[in-house]
N, C-alpha and C. Protein backbone atom coordinates (compact mmCIF):
# COMPACT_ATOMS: atom_id res chain seq x y z
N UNK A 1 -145.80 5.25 -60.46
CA UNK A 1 -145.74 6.12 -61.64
C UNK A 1 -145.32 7.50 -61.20
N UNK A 2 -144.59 7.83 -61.82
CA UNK A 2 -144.02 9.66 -61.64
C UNK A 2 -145.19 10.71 -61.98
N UNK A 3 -146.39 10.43 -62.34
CA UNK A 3 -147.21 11.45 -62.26
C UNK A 3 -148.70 10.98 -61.78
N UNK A 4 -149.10 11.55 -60.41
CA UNK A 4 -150.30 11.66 -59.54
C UNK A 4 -151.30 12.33 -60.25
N UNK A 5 -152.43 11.41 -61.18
CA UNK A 5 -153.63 11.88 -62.05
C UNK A 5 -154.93 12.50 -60.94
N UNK A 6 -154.70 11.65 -59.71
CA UNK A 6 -155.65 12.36 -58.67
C UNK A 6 -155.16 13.71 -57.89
N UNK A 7 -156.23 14.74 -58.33
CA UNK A 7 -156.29 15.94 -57.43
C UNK A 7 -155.46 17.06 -58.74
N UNK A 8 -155.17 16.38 -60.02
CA UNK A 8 -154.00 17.72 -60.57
C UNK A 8 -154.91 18.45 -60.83
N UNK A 9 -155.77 18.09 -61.91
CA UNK A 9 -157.29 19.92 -61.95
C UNK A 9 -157.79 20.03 -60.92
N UNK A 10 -157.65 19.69 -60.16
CA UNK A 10 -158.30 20.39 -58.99
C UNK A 10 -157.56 21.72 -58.25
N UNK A 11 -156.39 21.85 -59.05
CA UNK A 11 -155.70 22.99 -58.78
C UNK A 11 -155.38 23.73 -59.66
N UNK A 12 -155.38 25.04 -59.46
CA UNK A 12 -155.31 25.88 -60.68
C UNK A 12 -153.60 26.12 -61.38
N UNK A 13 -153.72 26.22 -62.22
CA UNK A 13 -152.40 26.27 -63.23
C UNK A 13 -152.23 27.75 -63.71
N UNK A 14 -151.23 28.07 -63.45
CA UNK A 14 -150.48 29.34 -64.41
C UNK A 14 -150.57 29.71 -65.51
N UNK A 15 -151.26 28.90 -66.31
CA UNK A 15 -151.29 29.16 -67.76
C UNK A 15 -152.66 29.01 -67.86
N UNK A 16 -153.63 28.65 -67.17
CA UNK A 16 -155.36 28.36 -67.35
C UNK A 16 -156.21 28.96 -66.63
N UNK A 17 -157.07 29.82 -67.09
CA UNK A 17 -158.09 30.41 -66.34
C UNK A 17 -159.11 29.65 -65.42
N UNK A 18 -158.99 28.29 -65.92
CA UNK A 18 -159.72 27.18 -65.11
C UNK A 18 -159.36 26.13 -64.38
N UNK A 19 -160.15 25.48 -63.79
CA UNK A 19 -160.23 24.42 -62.75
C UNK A 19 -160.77 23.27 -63.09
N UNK A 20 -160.93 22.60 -62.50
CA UNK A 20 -162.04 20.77 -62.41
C UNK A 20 -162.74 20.77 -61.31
N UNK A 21 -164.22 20.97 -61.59
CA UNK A 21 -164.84 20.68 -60.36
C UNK A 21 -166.05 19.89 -60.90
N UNK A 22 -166.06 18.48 -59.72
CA UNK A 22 -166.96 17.87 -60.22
C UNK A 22 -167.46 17.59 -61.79
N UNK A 23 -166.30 17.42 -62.07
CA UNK A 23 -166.54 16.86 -64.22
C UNK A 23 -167.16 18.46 -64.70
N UNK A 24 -166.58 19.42 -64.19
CA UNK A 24 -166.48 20.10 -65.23
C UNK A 24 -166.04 21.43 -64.83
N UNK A 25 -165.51 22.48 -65.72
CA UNK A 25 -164.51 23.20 -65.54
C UNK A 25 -165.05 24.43 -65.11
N UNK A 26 -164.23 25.09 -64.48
CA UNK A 26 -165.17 26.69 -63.64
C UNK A 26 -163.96 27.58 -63.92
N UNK A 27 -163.88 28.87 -64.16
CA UNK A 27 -162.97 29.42 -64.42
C UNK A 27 -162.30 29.62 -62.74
N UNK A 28 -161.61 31.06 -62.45
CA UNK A 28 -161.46 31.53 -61.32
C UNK A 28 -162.07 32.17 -60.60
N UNK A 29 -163.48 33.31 -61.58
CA UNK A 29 -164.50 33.70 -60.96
C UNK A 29 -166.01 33.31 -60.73
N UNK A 30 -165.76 31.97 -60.92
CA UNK A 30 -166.77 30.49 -60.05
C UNK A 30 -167.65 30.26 -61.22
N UNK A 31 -167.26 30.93 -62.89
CA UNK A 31 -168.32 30.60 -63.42
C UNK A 31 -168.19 29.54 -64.48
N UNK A 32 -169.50 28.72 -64.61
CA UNK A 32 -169.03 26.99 -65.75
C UNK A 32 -168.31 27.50 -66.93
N UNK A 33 -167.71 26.60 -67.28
CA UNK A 33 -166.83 26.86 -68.46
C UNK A 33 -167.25 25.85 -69.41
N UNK A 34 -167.17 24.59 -69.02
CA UNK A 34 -167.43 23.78 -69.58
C UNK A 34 -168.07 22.59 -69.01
N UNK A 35 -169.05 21.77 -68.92
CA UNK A 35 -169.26 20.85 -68.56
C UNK A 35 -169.21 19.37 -69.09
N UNK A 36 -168.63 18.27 -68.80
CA UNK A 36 -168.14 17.63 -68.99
C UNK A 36 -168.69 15.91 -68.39
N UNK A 37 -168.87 14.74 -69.17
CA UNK A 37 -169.46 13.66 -68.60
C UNK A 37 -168.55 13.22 -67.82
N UNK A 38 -168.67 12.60 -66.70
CA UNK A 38 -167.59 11.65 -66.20
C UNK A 38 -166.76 10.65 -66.55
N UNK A 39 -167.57 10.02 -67.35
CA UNK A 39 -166.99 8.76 -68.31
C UNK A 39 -165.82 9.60 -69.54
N UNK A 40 -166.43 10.53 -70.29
CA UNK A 40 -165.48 11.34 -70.97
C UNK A 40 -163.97 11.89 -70.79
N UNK A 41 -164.58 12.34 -69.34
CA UNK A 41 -163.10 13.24 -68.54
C UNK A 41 -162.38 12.35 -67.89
N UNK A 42 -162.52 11.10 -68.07
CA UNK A 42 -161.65 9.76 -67.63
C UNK A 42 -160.91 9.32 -68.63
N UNK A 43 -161.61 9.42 -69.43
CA UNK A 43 -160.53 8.30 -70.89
C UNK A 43 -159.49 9.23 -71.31
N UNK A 44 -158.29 8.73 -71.10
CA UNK A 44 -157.28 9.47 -71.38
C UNK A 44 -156.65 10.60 -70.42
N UNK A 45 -157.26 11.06 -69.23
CA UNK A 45 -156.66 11.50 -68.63
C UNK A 45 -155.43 11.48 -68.07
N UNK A 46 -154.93 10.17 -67.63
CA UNK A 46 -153.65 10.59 -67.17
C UNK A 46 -152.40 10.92 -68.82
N UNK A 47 -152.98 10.89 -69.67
CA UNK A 47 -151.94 10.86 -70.52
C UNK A 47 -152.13 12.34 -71.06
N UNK A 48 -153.42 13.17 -71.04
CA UNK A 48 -154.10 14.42 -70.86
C UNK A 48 -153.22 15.49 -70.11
N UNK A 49 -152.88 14.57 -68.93
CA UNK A 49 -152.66 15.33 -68.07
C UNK A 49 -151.26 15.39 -68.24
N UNK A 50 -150.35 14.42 -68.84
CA UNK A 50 -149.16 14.07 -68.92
C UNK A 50 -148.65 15.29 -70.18
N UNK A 51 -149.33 15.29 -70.79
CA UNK A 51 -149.35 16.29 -72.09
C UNK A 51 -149.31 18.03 -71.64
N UNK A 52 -150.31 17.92 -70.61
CA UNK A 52 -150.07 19.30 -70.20
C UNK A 52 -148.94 19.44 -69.95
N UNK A 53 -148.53 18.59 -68.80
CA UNK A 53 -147.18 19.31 -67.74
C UNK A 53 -146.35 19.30 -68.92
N UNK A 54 -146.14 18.66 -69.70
CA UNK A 54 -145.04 18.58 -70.82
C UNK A 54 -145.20 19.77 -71.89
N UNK A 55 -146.21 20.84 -72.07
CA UNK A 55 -146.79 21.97 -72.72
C UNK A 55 -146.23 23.12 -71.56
N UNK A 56 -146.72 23.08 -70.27
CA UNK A 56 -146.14 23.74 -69.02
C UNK A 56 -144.84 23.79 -68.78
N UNK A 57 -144.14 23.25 -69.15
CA UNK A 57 -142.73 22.62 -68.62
C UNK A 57 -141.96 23.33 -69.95
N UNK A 58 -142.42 23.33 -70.98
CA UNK A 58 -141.65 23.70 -72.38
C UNK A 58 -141.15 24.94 -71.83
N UNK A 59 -142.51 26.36 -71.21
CA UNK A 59 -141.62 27.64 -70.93
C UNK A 59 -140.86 28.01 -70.04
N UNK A 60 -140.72 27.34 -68.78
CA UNK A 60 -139.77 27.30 -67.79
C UNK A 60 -138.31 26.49 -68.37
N UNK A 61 -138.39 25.43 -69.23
CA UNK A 61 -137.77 24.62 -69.79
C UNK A 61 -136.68 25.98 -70.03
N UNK A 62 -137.20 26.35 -71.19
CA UNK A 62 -136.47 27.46 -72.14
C UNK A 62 -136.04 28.51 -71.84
N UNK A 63 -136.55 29.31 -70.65
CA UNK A 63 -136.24 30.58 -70.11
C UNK A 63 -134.83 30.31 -69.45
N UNK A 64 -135.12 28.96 -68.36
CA UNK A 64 -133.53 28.28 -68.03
C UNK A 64 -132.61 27.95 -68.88
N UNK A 65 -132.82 27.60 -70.21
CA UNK A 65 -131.73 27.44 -70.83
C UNK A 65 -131.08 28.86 -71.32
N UNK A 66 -132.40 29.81 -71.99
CA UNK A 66 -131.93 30.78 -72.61
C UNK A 66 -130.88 31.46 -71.38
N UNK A 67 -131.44 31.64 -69.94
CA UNK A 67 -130.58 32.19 -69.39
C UNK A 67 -129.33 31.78 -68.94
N UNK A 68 -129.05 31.05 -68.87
CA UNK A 68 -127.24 29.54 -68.95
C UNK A 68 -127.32 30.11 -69.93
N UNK A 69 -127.29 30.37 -71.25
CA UNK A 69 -126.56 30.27 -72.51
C UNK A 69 -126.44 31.91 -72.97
N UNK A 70 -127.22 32.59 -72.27
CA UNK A 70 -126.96 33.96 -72.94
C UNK A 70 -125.50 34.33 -72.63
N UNK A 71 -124.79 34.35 -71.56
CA UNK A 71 -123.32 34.66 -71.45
C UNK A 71 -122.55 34.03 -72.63
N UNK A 72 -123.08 32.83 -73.66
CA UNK A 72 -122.49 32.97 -74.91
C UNK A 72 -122.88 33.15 -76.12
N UNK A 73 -123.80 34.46 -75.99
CA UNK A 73 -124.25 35.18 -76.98
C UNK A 73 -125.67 34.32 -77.83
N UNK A 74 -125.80 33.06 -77.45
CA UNK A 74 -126.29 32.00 -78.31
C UNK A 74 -128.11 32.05 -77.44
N UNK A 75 -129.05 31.80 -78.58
CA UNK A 75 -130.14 31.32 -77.84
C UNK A 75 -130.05 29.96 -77.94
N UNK A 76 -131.47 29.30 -77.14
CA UNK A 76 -131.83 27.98 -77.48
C UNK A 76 -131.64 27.37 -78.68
N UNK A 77 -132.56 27.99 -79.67
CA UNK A 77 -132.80 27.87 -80.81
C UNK A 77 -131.48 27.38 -81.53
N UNK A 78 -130.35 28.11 -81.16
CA UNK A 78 -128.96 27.97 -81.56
C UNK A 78 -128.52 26.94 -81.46
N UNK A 79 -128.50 26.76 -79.86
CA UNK A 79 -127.74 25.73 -79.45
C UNK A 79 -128.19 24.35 -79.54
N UNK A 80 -129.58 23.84 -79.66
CA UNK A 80 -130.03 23.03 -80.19
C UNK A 80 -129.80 22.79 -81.46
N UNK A 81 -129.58 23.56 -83.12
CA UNK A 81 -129.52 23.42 -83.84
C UNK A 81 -127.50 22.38 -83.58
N UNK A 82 -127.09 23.10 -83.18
CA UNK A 82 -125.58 22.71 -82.64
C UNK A 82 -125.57 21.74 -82.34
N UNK A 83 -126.37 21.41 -81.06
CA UNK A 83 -126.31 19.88 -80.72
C UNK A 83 -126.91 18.93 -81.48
N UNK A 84 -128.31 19.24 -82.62
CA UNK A 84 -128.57 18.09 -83.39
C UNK A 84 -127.34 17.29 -84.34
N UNK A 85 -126.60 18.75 -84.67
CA UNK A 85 -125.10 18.32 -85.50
C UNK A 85 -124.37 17.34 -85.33
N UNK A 86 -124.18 17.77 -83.88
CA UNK A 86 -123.18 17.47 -83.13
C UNK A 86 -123.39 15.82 -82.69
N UNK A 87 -124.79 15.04 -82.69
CA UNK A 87 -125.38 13.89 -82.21
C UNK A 87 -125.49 13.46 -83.03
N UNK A 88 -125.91 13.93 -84.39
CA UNK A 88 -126.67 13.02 -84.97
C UNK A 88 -126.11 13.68 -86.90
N UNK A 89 -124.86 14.37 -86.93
CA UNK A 89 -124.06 14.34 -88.17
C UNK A 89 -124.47 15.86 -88.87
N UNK A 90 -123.64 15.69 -90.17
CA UNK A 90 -124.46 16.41 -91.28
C UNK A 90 -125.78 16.07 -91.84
N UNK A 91 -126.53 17.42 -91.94
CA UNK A 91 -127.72 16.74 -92.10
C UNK A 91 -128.14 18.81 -92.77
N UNK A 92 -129.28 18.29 -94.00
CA UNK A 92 -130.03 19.79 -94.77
C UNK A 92 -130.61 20.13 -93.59
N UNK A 93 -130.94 21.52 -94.48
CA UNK A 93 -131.52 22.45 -93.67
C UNK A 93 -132.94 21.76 -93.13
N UNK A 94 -133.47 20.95 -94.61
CA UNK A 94 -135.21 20.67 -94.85
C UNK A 94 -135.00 19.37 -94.22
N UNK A 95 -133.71 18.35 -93.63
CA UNK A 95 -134.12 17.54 -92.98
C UNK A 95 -134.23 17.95 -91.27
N UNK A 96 -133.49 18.99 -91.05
CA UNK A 96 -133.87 19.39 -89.88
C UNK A 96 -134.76 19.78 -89.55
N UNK A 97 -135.50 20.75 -90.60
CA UNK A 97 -136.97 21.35 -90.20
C UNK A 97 -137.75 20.06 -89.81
N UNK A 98 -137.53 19.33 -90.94
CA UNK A 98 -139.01 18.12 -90.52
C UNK A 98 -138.31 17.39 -89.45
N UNK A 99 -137.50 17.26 -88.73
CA UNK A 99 -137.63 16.34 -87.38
C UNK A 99 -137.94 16.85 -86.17
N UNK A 100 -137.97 18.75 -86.55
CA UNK A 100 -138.10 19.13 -85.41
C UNK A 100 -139.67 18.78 -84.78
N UNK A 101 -141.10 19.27 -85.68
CA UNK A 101 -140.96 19.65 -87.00
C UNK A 101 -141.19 21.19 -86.52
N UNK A 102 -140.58 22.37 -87.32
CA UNK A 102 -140.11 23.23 -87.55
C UNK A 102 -140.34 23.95 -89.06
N UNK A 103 -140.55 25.15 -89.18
CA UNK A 103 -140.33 25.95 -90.90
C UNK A 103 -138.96 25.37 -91.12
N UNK A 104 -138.97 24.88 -92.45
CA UNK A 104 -137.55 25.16 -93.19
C UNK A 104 -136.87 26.70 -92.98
N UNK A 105 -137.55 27.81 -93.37
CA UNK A 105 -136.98 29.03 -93.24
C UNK A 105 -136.69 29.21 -91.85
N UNK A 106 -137.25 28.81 -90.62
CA UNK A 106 -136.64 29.40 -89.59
C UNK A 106 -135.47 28.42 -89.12
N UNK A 107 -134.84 27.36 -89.61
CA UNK A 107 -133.65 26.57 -89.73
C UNK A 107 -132.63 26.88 -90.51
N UNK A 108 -133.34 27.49 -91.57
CA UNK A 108 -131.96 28.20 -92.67
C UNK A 108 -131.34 29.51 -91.82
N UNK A 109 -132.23 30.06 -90.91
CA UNK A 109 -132.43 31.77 -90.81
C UNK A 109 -130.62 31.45 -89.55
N UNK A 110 -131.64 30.19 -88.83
CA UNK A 110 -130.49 30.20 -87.77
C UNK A 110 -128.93 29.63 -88.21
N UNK A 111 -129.73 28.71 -89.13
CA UNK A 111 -128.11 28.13 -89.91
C UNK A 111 -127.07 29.09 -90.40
N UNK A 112 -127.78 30.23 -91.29
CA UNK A 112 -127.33 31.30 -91.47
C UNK A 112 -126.37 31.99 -90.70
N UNK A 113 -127.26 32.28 -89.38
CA UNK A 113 -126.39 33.04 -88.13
C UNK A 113 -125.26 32.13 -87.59
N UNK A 114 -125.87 30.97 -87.60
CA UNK A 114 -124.32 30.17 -86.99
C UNK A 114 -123.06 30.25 -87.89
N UNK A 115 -123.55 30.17 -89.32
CA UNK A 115 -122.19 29.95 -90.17
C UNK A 115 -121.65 31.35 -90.22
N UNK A 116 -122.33 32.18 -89.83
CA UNK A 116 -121.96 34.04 -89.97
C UNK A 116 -121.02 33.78 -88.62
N UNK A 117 -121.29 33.01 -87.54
CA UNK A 117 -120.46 32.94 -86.38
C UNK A 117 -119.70 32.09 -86.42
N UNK A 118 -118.97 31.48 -87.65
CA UNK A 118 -118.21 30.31 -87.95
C UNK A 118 -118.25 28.95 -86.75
N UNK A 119 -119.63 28.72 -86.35
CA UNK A 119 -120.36 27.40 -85.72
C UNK A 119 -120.42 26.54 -86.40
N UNK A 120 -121.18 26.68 -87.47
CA UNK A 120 -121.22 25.47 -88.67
C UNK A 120 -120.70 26.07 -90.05
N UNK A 121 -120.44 24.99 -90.88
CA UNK A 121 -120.76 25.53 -92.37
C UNK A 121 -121.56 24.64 -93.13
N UNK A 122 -121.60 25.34 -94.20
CA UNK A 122 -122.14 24.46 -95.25
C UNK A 122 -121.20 23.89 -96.43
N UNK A 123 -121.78 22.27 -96.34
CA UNK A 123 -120.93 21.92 -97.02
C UNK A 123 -121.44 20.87 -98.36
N UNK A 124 -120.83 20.58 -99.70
CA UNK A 124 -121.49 20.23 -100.61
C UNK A 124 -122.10 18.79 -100.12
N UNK A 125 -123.37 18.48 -100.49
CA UNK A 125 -124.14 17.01 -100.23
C UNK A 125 -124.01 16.58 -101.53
N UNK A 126 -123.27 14.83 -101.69
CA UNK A 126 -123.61 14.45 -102.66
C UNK A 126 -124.76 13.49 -102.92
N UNK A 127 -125.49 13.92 -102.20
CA UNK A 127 -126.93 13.12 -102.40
C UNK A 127 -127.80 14.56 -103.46
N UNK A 128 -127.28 15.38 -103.21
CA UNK A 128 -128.32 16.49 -103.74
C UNK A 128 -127.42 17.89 -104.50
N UNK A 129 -127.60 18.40 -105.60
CA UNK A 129 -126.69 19.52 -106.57
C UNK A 129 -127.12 20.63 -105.05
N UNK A 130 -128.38 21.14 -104.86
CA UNK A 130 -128.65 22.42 -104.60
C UNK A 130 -128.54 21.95 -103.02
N UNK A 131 -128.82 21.58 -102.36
CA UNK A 131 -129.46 21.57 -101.11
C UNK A 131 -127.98 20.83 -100.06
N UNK A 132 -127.10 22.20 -99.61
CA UNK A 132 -126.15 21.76 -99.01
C UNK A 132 -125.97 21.21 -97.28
N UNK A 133 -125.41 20.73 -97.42
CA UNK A 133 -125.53 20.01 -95.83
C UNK A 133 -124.65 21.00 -94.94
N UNK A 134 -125.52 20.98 -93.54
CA UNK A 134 -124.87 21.90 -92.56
C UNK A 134 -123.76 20.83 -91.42
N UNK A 135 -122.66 20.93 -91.54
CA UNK A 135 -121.17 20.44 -90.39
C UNK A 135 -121.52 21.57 -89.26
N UNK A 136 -120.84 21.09 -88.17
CA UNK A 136 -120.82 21.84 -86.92
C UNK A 136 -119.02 21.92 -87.01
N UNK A 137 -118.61 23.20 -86.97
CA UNK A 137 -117.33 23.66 -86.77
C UNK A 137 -116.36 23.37 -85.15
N UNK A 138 -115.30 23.03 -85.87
CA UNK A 138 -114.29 23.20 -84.40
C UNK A 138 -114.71 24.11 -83.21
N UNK A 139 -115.29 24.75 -83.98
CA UNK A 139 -115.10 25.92 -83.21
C UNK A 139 -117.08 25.85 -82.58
N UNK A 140 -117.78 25.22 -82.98
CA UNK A 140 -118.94 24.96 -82.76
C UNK A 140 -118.94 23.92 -81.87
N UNK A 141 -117.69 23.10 -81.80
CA UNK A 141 -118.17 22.06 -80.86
C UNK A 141 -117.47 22.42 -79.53
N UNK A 142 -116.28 23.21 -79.38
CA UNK A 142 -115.84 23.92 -78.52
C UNK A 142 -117.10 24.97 -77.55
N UNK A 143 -117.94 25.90 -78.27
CA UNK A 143 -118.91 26.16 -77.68
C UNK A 143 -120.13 25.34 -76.76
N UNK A 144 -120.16 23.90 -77.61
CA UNK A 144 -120.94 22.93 -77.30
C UNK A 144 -120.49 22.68 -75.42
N UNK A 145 -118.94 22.32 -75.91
CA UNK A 145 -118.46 21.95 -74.65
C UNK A 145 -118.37 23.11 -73.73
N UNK A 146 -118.28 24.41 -73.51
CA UNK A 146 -118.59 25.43 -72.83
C UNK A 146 -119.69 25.59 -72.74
N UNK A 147 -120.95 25.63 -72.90
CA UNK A 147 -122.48 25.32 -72.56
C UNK A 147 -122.63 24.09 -71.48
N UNK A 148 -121.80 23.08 -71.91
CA UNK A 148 -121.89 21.79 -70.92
C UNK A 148 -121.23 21.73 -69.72
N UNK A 149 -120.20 22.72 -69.83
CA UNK A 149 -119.26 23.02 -68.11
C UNK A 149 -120.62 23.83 -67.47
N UNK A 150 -121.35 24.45 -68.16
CA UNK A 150 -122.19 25.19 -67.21
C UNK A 150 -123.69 24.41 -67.16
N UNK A 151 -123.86 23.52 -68.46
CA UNK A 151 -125.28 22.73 -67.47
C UNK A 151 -125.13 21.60 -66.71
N UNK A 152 -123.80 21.13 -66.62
CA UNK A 152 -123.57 19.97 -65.60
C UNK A 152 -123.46 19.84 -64.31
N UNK A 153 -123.31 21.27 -64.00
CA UNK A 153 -123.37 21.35 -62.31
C UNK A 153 -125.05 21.69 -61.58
N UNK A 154 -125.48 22.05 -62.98
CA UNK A 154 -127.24 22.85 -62.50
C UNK A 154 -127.61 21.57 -62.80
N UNK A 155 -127.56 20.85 -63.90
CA UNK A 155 -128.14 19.41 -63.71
C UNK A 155 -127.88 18.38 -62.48
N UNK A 156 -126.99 18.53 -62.18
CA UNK A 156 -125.89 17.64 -61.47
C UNK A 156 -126.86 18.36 -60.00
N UNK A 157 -127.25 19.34 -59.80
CA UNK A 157 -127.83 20.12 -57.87
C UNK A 157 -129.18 19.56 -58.19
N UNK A 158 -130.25 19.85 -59.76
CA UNK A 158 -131.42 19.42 -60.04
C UNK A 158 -131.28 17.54 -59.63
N UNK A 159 -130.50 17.07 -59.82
CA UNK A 159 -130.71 15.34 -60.26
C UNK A 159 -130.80 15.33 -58.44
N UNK A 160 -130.04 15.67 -57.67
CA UNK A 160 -130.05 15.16 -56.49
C UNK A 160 -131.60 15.53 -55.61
N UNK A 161 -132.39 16.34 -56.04
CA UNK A 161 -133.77 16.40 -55.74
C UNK A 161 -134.73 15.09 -56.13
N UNK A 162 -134.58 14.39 -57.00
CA UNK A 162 -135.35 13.11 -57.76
C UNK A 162 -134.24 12.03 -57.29
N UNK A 163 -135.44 11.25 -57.26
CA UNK A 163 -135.08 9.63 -57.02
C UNK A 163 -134.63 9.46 -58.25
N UNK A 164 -133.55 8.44 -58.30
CA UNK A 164 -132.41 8.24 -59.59
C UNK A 164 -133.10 7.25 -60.59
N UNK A 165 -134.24 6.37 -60.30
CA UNK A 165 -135.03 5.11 -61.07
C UNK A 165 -136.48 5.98 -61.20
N UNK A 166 -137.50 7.00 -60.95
CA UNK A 166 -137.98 7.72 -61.22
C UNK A 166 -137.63 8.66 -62.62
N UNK A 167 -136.56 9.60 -62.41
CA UNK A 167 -135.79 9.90 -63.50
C UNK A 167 -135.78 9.31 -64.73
N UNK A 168 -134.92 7.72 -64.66
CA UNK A 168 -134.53 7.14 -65.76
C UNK A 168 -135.79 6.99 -66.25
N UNK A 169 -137.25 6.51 -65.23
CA UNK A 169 -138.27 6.03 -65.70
C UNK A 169 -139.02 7.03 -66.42
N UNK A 170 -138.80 8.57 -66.14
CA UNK A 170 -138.98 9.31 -66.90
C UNK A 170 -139.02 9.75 -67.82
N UNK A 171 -137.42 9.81 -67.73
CA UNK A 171 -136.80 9.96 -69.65
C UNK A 171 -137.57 8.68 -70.95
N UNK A 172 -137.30 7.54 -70.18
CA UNK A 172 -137.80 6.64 -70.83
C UNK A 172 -139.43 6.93 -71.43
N UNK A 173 -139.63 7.15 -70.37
CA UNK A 173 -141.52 7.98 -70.52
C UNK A 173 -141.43 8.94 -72.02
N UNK A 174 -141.06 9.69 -71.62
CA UNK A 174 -140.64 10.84 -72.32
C UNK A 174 -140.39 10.41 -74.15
N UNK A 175 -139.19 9.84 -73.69
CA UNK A 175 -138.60 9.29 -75.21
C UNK A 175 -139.90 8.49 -76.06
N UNK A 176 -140.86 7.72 -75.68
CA UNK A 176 -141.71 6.97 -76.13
C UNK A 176 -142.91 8.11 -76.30
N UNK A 177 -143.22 8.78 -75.31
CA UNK A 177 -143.92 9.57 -75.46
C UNK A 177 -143.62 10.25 -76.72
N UNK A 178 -142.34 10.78 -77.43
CA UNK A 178 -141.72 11.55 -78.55
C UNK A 178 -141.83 10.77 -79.76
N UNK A 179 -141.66 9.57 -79.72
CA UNK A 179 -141.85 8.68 -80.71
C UNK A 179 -143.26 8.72 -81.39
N UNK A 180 -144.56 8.26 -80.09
CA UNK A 180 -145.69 8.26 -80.63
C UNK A 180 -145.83 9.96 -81.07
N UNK A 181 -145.52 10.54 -80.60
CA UNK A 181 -146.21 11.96 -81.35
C UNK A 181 -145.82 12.35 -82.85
N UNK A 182 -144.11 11.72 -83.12
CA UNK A 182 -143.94 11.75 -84.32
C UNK A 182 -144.27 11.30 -84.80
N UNK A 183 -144.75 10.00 -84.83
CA UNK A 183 -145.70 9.36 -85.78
C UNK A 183 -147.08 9.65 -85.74
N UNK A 184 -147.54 10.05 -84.35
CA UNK A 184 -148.92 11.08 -85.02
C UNK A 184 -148.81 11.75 -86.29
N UNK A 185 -147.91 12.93 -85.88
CA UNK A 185 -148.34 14.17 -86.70
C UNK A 185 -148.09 13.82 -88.44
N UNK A 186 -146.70 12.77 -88.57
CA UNK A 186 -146.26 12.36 -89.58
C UNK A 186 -147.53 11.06 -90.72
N UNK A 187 -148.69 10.54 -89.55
CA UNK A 187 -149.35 9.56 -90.32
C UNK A 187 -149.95 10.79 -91.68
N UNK A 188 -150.29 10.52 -92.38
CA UNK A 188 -151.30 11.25 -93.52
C UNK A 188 -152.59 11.42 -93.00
N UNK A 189 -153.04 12.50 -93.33
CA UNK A 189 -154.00 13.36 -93.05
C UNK A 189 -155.44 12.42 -93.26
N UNK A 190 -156.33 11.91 -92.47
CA UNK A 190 -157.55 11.43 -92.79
C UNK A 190 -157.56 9.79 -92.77
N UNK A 191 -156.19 9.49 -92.10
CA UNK A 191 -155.67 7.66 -91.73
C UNK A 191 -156.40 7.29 -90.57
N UNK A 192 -157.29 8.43 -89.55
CA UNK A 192 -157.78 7.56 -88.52
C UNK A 192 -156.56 6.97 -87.68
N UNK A 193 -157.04 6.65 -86.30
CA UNK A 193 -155.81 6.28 -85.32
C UNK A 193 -155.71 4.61 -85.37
């Protein structure tokens, strides 16, 4: 398995004032935080733990992208909206919010800025009078492909550090991992697991 559940709290993290010692948590200046049964702090841990690094990983994630992409004026936020286009069609503002899931308003805000940068437009949906569908422009997918001359060589130096069947087993991880969470958050409120 790509992630070692023995020994990870036992080391301190960048983002947590605390530790794992002996089933239960101590901050950095040796004092309990929380104490914890053994049987408790077992169930679910490695998937606990799998959740963190994937919470940890989001801000390093993003700082690397934002910085690759600032030489074209674009944040994350942007360029993701671009590439959902670009993968997966025309699609509303309010169906994008909910897959992210995301505000509707902060999807319009960016949709906005892209079509102000002739990236996308909006164009009439005939599924709906009011609620127009966002296209990714010629000129949006041209950017797409200039973002990708520059993450294919940083991906391409990153991939050769990882074993190549680790990786895939990863993503795969990953992707399933994304699935069940959307259907978490999406079951109705008070359904029990």
């Amino acid at each position: 398995m790509f992630i070692q559940a023995s020994g990870y709290n036992d080391r301190l993290s960048q983002y947590d004032d605390t530790r794992q010692v002996d089933n239960h948590d101590v901050n950095r200046s040796g004092g309990e935080v929380n104490r914890r049964k053994s049987d408790v702090s077992r169930q679910g841990a490695l998937m606990r733990n799998l959740l963190n690094e994937v919470a940890y990983t989001y801000f390093p994630l993003r700082a690397f992208g934002d910085q690759m992409i600032a030489r074209f004026g674009q944040s994350t936020a942007e360029w993701g909206l671009l590439r959902s286009l670009d993968e997966r069609g025309e699609q509303t503002v309010a169906a994008l919010a909910r897959s992210r899931p995301v505000a509707r308003q902060w999807i319009q805000r960016l949709a906005n800025q892209l079509s102000f940068q002739g990236m996308l437009e909006f164009v009439e949906n005939p599924d709906h009078k009011r609620a127009k569908l966002m296209r990714i422009t010629p000129a949006g997918r041209t950017l797409l492909a200039q973002i990708t001359t520059v993450l294919e060589p940083r991906a391409a130096a990153m991939q050769r550090e990882f074993d190549e069947r680790e990786l895939s087993r990863t993503v795969e991880t990953l992707r399933k991992l994304r699935q069940r969470l959307t259907a978490e958050y999406r079951r109705p409120k008070g359904s029990g697991t």
